[in-house]
Protein backbone atom coordinates (compact mmCIF):
# COMPACT_ATOMS: atom_id res chain seq x y z
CA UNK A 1 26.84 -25.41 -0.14
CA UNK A 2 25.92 -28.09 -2.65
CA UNK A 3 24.16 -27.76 -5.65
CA UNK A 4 20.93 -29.21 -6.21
CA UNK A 5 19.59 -31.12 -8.66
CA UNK A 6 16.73 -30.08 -10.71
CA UNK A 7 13.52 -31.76 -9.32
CA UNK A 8 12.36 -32.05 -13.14
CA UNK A 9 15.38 -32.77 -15.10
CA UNK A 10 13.69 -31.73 -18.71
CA UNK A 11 11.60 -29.29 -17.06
CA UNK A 12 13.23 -26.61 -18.98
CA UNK A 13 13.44 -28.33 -22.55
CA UNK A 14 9.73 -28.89 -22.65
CA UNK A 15 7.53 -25.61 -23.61
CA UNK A 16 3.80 -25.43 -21.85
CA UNK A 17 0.93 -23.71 -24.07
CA UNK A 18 1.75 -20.41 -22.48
CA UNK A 19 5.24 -20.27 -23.93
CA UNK A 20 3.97 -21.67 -27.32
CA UNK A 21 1.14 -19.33 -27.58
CA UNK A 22 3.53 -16.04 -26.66
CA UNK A 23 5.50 -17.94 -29.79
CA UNK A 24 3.02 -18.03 -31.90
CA UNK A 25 2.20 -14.28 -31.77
CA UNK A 26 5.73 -13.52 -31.95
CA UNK A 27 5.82 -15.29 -35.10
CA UNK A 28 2.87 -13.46 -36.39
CA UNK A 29 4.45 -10.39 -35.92
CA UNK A 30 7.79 -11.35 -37.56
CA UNK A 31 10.00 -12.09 -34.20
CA UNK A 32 11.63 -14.92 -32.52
CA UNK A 33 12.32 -13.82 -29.62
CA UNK A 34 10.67 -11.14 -26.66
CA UNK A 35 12.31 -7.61 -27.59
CA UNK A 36 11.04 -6.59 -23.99
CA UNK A 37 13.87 -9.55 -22.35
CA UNK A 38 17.39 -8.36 -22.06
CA UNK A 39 19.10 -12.07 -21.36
CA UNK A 40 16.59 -14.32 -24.03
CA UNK A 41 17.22 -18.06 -23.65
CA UNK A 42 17.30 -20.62 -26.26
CA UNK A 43 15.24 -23.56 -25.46
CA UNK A 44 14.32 -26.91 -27.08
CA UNK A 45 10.79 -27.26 -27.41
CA UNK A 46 9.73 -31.18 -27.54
CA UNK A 47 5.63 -32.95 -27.03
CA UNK A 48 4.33 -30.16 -28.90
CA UNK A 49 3.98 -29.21 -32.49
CA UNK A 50 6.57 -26.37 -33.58
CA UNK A 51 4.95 -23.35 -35.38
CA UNK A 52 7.30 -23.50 -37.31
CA UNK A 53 6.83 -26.15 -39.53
CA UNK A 54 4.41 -25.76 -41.55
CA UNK A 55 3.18 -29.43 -41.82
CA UNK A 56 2.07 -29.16 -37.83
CA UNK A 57 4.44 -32.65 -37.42
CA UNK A 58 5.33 -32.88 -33.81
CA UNK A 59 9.17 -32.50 -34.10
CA UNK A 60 11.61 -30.58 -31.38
CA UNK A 61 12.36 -26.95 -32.42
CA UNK A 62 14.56 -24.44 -31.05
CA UNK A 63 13.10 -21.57 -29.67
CA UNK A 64 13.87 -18.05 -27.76
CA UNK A 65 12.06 -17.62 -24.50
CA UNK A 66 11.98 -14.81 -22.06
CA UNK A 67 14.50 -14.98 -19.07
CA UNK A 68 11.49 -13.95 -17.07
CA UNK A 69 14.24 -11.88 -14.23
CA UNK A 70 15.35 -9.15 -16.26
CA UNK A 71 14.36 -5.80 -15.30
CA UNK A 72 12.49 -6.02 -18.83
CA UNK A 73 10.83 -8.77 -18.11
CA UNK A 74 9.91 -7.72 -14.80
CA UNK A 75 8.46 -4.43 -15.72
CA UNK A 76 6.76 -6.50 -18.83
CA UNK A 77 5.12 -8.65 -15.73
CA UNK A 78 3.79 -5.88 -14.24
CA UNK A 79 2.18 -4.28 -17.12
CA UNK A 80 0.43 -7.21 -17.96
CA UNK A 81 -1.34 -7.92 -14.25
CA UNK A 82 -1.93 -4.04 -13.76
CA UNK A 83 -4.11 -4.43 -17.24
CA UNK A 84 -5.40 -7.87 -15.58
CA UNK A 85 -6.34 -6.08 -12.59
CA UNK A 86 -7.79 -3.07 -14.48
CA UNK A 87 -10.44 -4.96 -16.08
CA UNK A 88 -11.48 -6.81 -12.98
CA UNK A 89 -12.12 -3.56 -11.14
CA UNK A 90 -14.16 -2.38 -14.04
CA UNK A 91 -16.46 -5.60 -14.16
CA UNK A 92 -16.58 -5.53 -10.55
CA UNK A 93 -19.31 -4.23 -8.09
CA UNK A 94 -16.62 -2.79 -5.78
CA UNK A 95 -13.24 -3.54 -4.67
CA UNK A 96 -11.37 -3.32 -1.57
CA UNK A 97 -7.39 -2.59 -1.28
CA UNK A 98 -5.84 -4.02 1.72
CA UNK A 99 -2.50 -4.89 3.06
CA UNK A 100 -1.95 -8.64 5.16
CA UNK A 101 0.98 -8.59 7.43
CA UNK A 102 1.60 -11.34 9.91
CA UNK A 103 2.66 -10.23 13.88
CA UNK A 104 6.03 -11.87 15.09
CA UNK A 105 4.76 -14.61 16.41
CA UNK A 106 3.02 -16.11 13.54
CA UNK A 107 6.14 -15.60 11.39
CA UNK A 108 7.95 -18.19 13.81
CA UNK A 109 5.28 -20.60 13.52
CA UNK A 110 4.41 -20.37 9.97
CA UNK A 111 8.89 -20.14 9.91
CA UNK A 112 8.45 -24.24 11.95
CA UNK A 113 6.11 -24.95 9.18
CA UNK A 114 7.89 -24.06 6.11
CA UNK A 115 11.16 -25.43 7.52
CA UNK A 116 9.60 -29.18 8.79
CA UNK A 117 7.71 -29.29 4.59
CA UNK A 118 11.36 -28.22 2.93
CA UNK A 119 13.19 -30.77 5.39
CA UNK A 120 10.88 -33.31 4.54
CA UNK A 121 11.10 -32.71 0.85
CA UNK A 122 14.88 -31.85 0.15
CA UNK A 123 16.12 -33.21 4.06
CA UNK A 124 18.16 -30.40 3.52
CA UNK A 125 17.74 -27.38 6.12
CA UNK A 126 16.02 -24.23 5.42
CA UNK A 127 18.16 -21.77 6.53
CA UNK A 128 21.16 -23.24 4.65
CA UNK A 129 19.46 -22.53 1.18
CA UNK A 130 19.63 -19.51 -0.71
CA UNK A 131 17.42 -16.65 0.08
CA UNK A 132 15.36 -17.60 -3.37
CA UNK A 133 14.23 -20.87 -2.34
CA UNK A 134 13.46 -19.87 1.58
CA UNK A 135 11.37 -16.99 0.03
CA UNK A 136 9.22 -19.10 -2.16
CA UNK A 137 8.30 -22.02 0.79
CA UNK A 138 7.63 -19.07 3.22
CA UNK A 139 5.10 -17.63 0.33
CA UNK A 140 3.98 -21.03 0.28
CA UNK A 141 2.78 -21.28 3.55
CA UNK A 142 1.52 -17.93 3.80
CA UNK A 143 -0.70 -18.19 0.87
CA UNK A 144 -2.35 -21.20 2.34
CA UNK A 145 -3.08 -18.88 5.36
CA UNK A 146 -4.23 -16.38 2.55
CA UNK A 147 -7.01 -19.45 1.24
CA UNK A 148 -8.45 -19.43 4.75
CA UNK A 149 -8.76 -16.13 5.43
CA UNK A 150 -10.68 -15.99 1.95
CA UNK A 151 -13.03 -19.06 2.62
CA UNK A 152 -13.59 -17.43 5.52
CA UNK A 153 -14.64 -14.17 4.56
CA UNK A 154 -16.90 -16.02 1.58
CA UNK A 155 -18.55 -17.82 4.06
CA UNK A 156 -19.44 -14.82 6.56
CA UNK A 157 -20.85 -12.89 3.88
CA UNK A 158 -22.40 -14.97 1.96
CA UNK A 159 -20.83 -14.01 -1.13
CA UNK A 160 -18.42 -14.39 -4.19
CA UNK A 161 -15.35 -12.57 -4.60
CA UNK A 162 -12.64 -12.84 -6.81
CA UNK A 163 -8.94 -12.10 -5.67
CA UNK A 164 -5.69 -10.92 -7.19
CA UNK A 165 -2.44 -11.22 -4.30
CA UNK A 166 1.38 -9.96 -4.40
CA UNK A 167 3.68 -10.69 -2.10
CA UNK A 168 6.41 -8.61 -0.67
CA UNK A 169 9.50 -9.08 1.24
CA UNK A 170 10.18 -7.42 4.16
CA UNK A 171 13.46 -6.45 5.45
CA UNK A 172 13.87 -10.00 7.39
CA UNK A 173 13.18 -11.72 4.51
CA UNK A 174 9.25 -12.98 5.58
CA UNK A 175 6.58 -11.80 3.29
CA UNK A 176 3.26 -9.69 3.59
CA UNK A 177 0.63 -9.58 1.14
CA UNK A 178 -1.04 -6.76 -1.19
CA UNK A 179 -4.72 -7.47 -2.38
CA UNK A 180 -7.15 -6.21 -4.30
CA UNK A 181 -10.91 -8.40 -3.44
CA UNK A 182 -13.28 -8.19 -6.26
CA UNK A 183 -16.84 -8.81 -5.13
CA UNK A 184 -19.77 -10.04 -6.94
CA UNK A 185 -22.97 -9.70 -5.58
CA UNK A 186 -23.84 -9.26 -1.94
CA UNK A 187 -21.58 -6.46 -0.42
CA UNK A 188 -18.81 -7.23 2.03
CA UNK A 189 -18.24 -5.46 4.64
CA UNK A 190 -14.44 -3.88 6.02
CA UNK A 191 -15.38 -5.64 9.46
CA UNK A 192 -15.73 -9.06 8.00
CA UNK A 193 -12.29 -8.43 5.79
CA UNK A 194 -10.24 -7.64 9.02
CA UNK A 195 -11.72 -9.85 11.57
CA UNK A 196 -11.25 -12.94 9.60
CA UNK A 197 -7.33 -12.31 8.96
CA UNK A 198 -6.15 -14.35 12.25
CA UNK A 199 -2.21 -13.49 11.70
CA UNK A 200 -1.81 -10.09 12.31
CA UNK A 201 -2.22 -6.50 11.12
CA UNK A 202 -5.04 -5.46 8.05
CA UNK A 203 -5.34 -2.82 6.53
CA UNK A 204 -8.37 -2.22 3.53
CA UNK A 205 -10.13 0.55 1.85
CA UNK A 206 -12.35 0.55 -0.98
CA UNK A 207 -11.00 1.65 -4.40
CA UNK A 208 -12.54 5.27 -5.71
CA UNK A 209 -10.05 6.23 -7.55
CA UNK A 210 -9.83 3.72 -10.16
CA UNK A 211 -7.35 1.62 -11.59
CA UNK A 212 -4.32 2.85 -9.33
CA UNK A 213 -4.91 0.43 -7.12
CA UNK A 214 -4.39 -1.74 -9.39
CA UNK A 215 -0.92 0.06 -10.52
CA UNK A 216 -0.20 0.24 -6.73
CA UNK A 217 -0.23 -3.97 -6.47
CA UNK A 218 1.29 -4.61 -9.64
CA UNK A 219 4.20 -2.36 -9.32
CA UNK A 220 5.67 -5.11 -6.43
CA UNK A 221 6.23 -7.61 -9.27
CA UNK A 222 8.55 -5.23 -11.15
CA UNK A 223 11.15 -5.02 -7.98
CA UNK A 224 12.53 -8.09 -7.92
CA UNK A 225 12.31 -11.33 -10.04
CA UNK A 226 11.39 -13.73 -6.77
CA UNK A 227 8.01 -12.03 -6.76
CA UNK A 228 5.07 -14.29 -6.13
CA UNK A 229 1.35 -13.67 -6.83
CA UNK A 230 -1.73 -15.66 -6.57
CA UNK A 231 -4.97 -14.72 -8.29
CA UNK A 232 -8.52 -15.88 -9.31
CA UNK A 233 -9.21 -18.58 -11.77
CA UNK A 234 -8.29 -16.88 -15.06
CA UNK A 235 -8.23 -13.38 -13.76
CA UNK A 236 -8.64 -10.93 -15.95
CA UNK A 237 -9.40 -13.05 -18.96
CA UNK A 238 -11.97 -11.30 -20.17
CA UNK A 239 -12.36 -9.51 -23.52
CA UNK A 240 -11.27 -6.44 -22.50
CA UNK A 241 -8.43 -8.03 -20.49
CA UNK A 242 -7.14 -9.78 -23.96
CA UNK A 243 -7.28 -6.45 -26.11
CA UNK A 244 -5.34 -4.51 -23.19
CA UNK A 245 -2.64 -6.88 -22.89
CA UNK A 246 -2.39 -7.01 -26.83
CA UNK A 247 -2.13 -3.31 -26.62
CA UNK A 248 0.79 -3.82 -24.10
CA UNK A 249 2.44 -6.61 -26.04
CA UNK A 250 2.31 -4.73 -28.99
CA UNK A 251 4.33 -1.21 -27.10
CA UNK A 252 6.85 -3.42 -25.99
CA UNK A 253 7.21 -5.09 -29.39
CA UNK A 254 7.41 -1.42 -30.95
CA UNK A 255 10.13 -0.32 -27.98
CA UNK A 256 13.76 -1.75 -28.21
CA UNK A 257 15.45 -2.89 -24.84
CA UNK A 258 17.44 -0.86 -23.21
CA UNK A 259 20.74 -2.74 -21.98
């Protein structure tokens, strides 16, 4: 099979705000690079100005960045979104718990779907790729489906909810979802959640027992580094939401890797 070419050649030379900020902390506290990542790369940071320097002159700088598919990293992940999630279940009037699985049928159709948009972009064939890249357009897809159902269900109850989804392989390869839906406001009922998901099989509850819900969701993005998610505008950026994940940062600072 032939390699591909990156679709952003100095994608990975160029660091975004998020890797900068997590930089800039580190620095704070001493270290250059995540203790939590087992495999650390060194990257070139360019079009933004190094922390480093203490003039603030935008010049490149070489950095350490997490590997982001480590089992450190992975487990890092999770800690962060269950603390995410946490917080939006506090500030919440109620949250439901569900599982979104799509029938045979759908998968083959959504399958058509994902395999005409990769064709069209790479004219390469789905099913010749690796099982990475198939994974990722078929989470594509489904979390377009994912957007409808949502709009849907906001627009039969007349309400706002925010969202936090994981997906999970199953053992063909085609993913299902794990949610937890945040409302605000107006109530929504288990009837509008499940007749609104066209696809398949739901499955919901509302959350009494508190955050393990939340550990319950989170705890997919720990098994495996091709984990996808999709969440509310700045979910879980509270207050709250920024101590916690300080809190975290700061135990996995304090606790060595363990190779």
């Amino acid at each position: 099979m032939p390699i591909r070419k990156a679709k952003y050649p100095g994608r990975d030379i160029v660091a975004n705000r998020e890797v900068v900020r997590e930089l800039a902390y580190r620095a704070m506290l001493g270290r250059t690079t995540a203790p939590w990542c087992l495999a650390p790369r060194m990257m070139t940071m360019i079009g933004l100005p190094s922390i480093m320097d203490t003039d603030q002159r935008k010049q490149p700088g070489v950095i350490g960045v997490a590997c982001r598919k480590c089992d450190g990293c992975l487990r890092h992940r999770a800690r962060l979104w269950t603390a995410r999630a946490v917080d939006e279940i506090t500030m919440s009037d109620r949250t439901w718990f569900g599982t979104l699985t799509v029938r045979p049928s759908e998968r083959f159709r959504l399958g058509l779907i994902a395999e005409k948009r990769f064709l069209r972009a790479s004219s390469e064939n789905l099913n010749e790729v690796s099982d990475a890249d198939r994974y990722r357009y078929l989470c594509a897809i489904l979390g377009e489906e994912c957007t409808k159902w949502l709009k849907r269900v906001r627009k039969q109850s007349g309400t706002c909810c925010r969202y936090l989804l994981v997906f999970e392989r199953h053992k063909d390869g085609f993913p299902h979802c794990h949610l937890l839906l945040h409302e605000q406001g107006a109530p929504i009922t288990k009837s509008v959640i499940r007749m609104q998901w066209h696809l398949g099989f739901t499955q919901v509850k509302l959350v009494d027992d508190g955050p393990s819900a939340a550990f319950y969701v989170a705890k997919y993005l720990a098994k495996e580094a091709t984990g996808r998610l999709r969440a509310s505008q700045r979910y879980g950026q509270g207050l709250q939401a920024f101590i916690t994940e300080r809190i975290v940062m700061m135990n996995d600072l304090a606790t060595p890797p363990q190779r």
